[in-house]
Protein backbone atom coordinates (compact mmCIF):
# COMPACT_ATOMS: atom_id res chain seq x y z
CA UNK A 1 -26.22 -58.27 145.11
CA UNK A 2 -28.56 -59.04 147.61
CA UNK A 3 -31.73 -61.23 147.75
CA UNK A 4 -33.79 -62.14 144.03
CA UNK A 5 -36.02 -59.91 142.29
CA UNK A 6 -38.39 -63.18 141.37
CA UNK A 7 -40.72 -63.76 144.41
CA UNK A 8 -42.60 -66.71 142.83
CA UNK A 9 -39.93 -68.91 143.39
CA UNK A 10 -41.57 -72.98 143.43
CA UNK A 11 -38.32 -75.04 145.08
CA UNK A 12 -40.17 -78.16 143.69
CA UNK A 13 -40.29 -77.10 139.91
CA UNK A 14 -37.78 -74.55 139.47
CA UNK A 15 -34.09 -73.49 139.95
CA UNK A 16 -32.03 -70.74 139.89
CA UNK A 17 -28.41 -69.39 138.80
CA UNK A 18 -27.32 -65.46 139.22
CA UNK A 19 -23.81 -64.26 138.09
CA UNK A 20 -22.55 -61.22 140.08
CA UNK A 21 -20.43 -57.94 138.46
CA UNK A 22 -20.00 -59.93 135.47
CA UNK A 23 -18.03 -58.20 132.98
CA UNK A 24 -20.60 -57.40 130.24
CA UNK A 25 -22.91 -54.62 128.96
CA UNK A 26 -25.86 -54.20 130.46
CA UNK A 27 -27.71 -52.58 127.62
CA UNK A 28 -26.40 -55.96 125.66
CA UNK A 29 -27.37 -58.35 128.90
CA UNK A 30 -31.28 -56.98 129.12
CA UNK A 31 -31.74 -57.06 124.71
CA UNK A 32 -30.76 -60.91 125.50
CA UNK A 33 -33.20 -61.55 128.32
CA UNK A 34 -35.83 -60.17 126.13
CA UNK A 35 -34.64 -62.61 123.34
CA UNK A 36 -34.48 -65.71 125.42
CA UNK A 37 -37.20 -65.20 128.22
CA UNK A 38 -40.00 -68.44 128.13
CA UNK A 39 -37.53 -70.64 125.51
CA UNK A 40 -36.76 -74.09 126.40
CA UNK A 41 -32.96 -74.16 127.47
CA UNK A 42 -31.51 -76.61 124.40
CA UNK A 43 -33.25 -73.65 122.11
CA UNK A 44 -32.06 -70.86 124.02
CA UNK A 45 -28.14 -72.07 123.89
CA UNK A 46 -28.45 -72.49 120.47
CA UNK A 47 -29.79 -69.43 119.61
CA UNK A 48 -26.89 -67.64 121.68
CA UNK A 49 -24.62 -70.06 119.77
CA UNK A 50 -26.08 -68.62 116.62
CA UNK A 51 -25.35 -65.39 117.79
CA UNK A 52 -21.64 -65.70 118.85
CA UNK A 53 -20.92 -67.48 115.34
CA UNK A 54 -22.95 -64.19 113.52
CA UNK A 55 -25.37 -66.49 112.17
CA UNK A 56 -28.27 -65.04 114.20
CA UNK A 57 -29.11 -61.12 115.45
CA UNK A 58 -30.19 -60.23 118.62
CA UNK A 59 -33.24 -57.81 118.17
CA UNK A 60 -32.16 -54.35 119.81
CA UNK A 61 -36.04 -53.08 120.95
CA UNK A 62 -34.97 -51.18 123.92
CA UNK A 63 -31.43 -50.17 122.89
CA UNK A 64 -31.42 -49.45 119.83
CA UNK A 65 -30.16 -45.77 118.75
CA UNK A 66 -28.84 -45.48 115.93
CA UNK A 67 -28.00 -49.04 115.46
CA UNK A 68 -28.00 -51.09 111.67
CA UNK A 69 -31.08 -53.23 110.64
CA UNK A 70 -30.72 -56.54 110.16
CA UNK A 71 -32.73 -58.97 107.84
CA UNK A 72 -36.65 -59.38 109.38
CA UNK A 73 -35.78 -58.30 112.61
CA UNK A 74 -34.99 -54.67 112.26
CA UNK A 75 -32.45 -52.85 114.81
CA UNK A 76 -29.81 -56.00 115.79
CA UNK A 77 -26.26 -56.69 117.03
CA UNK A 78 -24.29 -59.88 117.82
CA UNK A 79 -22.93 -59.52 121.28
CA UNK A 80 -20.84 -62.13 121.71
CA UNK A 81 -19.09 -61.90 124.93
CA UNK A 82 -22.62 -61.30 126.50
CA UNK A 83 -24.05 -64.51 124.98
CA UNK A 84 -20.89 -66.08 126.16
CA UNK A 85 -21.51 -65.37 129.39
CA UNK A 86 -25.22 -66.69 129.08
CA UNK A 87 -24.73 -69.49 127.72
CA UNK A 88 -22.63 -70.39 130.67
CA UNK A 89 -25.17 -68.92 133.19
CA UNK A 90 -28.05 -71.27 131.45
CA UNK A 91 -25.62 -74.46 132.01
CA UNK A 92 -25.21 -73.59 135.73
CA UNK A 93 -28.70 -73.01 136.31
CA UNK A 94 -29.04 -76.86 133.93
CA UNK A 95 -26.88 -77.88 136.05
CA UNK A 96 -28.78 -77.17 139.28
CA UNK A 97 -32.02 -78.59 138.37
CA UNK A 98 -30.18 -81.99 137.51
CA UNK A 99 -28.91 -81.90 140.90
CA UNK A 100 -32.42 -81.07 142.26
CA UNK A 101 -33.74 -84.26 140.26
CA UNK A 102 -35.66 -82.27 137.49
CA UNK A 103 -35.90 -83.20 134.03
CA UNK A 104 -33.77 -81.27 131.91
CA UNK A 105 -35.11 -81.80 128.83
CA UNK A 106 -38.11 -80.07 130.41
CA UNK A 107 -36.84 -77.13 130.92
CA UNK A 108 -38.10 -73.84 130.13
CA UNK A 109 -36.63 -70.14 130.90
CA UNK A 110 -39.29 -68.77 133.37
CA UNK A 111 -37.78 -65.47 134.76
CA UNK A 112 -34.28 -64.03 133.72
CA UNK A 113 -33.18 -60.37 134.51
CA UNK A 114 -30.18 -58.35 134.35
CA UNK A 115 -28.90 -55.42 136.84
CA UNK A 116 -26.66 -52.88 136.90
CA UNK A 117 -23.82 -53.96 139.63
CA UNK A 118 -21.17 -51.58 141.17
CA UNK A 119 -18.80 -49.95 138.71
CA UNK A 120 -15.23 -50.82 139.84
CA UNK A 121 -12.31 -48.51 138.14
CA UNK A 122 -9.84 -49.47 135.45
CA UNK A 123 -6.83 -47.34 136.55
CA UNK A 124 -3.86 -46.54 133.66
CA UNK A 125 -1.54 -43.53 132.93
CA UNK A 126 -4.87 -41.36 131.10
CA UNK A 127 -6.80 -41.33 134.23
CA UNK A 128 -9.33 -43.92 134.93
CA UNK A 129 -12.47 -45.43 133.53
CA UNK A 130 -15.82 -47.04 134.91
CA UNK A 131 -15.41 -51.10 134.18
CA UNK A 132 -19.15 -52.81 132.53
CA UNK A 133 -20.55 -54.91 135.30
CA UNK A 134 -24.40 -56.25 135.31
CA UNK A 135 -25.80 -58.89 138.11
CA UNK A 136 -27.81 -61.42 136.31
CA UNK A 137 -30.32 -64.38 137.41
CA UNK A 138 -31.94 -66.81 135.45
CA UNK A 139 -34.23 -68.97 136.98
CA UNK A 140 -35.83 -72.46 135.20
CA UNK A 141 -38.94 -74.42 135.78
CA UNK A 142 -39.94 -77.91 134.82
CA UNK A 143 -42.82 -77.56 132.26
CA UNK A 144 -44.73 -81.09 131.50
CA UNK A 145 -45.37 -81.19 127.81
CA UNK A 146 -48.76 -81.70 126.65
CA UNK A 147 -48.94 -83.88 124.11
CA UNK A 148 -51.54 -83.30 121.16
CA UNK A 149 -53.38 -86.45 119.80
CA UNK A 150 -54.17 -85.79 116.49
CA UNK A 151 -56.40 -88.27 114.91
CA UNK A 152 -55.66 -89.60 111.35
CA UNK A 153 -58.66 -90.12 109.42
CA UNK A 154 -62.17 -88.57 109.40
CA UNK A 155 -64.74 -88.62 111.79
CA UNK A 156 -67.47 -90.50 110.73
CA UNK A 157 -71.00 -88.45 110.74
């Protein structure tokens, strides 16, 4: 894999994990991106926890031939391995932005993609077969929370 595809990187705010020819779908990989793009990180991991214990589906919009409906959502799986590998993806890029000195409660999923990476080869006795591998990069930015001020009472005319 070489370089990012995200160009608006902000050193100051943001940072940034990739995982390279990890061994997951990448039909699977982009259904999550979609499902987890602009969530705060604590609600993203627990969604993808949700998801490996079959609790919640990932909406299939992209993918979705001839898949089986799920309650409100409409086409869905559970790919757990995939959100497996997320979840873990999500920590390391937590992980950096402690380092950096950001606040991690803070932080919101600004850009995440997934690739297609080379194909390397199973080999066995029947031949051989392509091995799943998709590049991914997440990258997370410090958002400062606004907070409302909601006023009890009426106004007086």
């Amino acid at each position: 894999m070489k370089g990012y595809t995200f160009k608006n990187y902000d050193k100051e705010h943001m940072a940034r994990a990739t995982g390279v020819a990890l061994p997951v779908s990448l039909k699977q990989s982009v259904e999550i991106c979609n499902f987890i793009k602009n969530r705060k990180i604590g609600v993203a991991k627990k969604m993808l926890q949700g998801v490996i214990e079959g609790k919640i589906a990932v909406p299939f919009k992209r993918y979705n031939f001839d898949l089986g409906h799920k309650k409100k959502i409409g086409p869905g799986r559970y790919p757990e391995k995939a959100s497996k590998t997320f979840i873990k993806l999500i920590e390391g890029a937590e992980a950096n932005a402690q380092f950096k000195g950001l606040n991690t409660s803070n932080l919101v999923i600004s850009h995440i993609s997934a690739h297609n990476a080379s194909k390397a080869w199973h080999y066995g006795r029947n031949g051989r077969r392509r091995m799943k591998r998709t590049n991914i990069e997440i990258f997370v930015e410090e958002k400062k929370m606004e907070e409302k001020q909601i006023k009890h009472g009426r106004k007086n005319d």
